[in-house]
Protein backbone atom coordinates (compact mmCIF):
# COMPACT_ATOMS: atom_id res chain seq x y z
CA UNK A 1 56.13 -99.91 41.88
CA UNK A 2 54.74 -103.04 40.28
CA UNK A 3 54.69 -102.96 36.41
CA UNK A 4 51.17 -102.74 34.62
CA UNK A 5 50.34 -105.87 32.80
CA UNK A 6 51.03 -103.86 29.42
CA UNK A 7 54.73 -103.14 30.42
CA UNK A 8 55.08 -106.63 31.69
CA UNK A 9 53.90 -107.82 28.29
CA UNK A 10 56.21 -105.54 26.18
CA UNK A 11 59.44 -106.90 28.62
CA UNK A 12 58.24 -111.13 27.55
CA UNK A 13 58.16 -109.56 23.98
CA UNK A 14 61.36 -108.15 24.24
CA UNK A 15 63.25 -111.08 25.96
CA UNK A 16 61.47 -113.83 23.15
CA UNK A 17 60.10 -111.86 19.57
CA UNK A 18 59.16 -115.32 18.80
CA UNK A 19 56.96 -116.42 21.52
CA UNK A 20 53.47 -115.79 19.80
CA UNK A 21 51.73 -115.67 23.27
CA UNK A 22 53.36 -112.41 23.50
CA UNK A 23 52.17 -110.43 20.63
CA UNK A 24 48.53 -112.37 21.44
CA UNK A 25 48.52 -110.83 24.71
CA UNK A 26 50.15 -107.42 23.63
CA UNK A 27 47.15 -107.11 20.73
CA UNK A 28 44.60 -108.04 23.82
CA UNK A 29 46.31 -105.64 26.02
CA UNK A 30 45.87 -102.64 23.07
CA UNK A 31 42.27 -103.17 22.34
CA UNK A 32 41.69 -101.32 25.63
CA UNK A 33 43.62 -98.23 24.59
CA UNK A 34 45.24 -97.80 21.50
CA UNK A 35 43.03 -100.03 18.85
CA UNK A 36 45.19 -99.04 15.80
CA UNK A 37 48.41 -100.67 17.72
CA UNK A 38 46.29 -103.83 18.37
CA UNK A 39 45.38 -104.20 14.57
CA UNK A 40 49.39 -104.15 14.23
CA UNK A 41 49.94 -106.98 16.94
CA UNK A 42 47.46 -108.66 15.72
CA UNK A 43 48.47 -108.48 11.86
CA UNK A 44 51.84 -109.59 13.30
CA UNK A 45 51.00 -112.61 15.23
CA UNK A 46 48.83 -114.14 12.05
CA UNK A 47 51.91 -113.46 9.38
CA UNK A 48 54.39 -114.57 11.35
CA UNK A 49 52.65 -117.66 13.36
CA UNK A 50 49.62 -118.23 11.41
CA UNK A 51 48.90 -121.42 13.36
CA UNK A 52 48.50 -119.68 16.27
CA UNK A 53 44.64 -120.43 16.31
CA UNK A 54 43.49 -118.28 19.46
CA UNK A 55 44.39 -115.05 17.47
CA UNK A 56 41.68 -115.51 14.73
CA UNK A 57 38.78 -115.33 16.28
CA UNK A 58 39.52 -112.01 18.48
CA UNK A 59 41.67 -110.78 15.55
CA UNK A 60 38.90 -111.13 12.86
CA UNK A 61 36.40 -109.57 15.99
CA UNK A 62 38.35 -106.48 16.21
CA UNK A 63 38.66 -106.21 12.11
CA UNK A 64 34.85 -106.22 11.89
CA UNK A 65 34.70 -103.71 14.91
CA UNK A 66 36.50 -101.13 12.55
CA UNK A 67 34.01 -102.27 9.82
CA UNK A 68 36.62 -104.10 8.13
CA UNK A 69 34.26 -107.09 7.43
CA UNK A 70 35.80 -108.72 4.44
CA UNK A 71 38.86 -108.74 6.05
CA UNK A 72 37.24 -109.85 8.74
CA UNK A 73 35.64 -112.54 7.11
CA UNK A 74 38.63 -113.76 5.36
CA UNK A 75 40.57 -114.47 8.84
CA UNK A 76 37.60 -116.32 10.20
CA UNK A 77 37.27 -118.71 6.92
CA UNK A 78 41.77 -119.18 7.49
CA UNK A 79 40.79 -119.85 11.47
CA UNK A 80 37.80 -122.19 10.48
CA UNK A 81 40.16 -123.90 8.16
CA UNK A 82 43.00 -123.96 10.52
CA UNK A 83 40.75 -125.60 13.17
CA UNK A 84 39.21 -128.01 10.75
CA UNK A 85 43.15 -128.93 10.42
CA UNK A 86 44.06 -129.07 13.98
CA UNK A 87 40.93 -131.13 14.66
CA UNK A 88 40.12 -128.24 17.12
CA UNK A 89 36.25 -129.06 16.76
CA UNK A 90 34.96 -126.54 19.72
CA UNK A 91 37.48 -123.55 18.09
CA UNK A 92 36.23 -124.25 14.47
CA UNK A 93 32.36 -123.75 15.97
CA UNK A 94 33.35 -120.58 17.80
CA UNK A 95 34.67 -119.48 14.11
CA UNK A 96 31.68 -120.55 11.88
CA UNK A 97 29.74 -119.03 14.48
CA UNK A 98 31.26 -115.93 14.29
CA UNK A 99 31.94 -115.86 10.83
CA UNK A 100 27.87 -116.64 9.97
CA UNK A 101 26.62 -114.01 12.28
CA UNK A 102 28.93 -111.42 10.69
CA UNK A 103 27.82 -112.79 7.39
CA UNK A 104 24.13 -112.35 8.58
CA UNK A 105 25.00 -108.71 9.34
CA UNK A 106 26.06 -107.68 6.39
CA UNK A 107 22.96 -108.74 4.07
């Protein structure tokens, strides 16, 4: 029987704890079922690789899903900055963008 994506996940997590691909696609993976155990993965992956730039965007998302919005807003404004530093132009727009509208909401 072929493994489901989430066990194949948890077996590249266990085999390299320091590949942050891993606990990116583990705090993907839990979004679909167990949002609490994303929020974990995805706490995770920005302490311990916080230049790991996909992660903010989805990780500040799900914060501001659970109505967490100054959290939320703080890890867009440490992505936007993190872009700005990687000259990552296209994933600093995605950020501002996200991190205005959310900004919009709450007024």
């Amino acid at each position: 029987m072929p493994a489901t994506r989430l066990e194949q996940l948890l077996r590249f997590y266990k085999e390299d704890p320091n590949d942050p691909f891993s606990l990116y696609g583990l705090a993907l993976e839990y979004q679909k079922s167990d949002v609490n155990e994303s929020v974990q993965y995805f706490d995770q992956l920005l302490t311990n690789f916080p230049d790991y730039l996909p992660a903010y965007y989805h990780a500040a998302k799900l914060k501001a899903s659970l109505g967490k919005n100054e959290n939320a807003l703080k890890i867009y404004k440490l992505g936007i900055d993190l872009a700005k530093s990687l000259n990552e132009r296209k994933a600093q727009q995605e950020l501002q963008s996200a991190y205005d509208e959310l900004v919009f909401e709450m007024e």
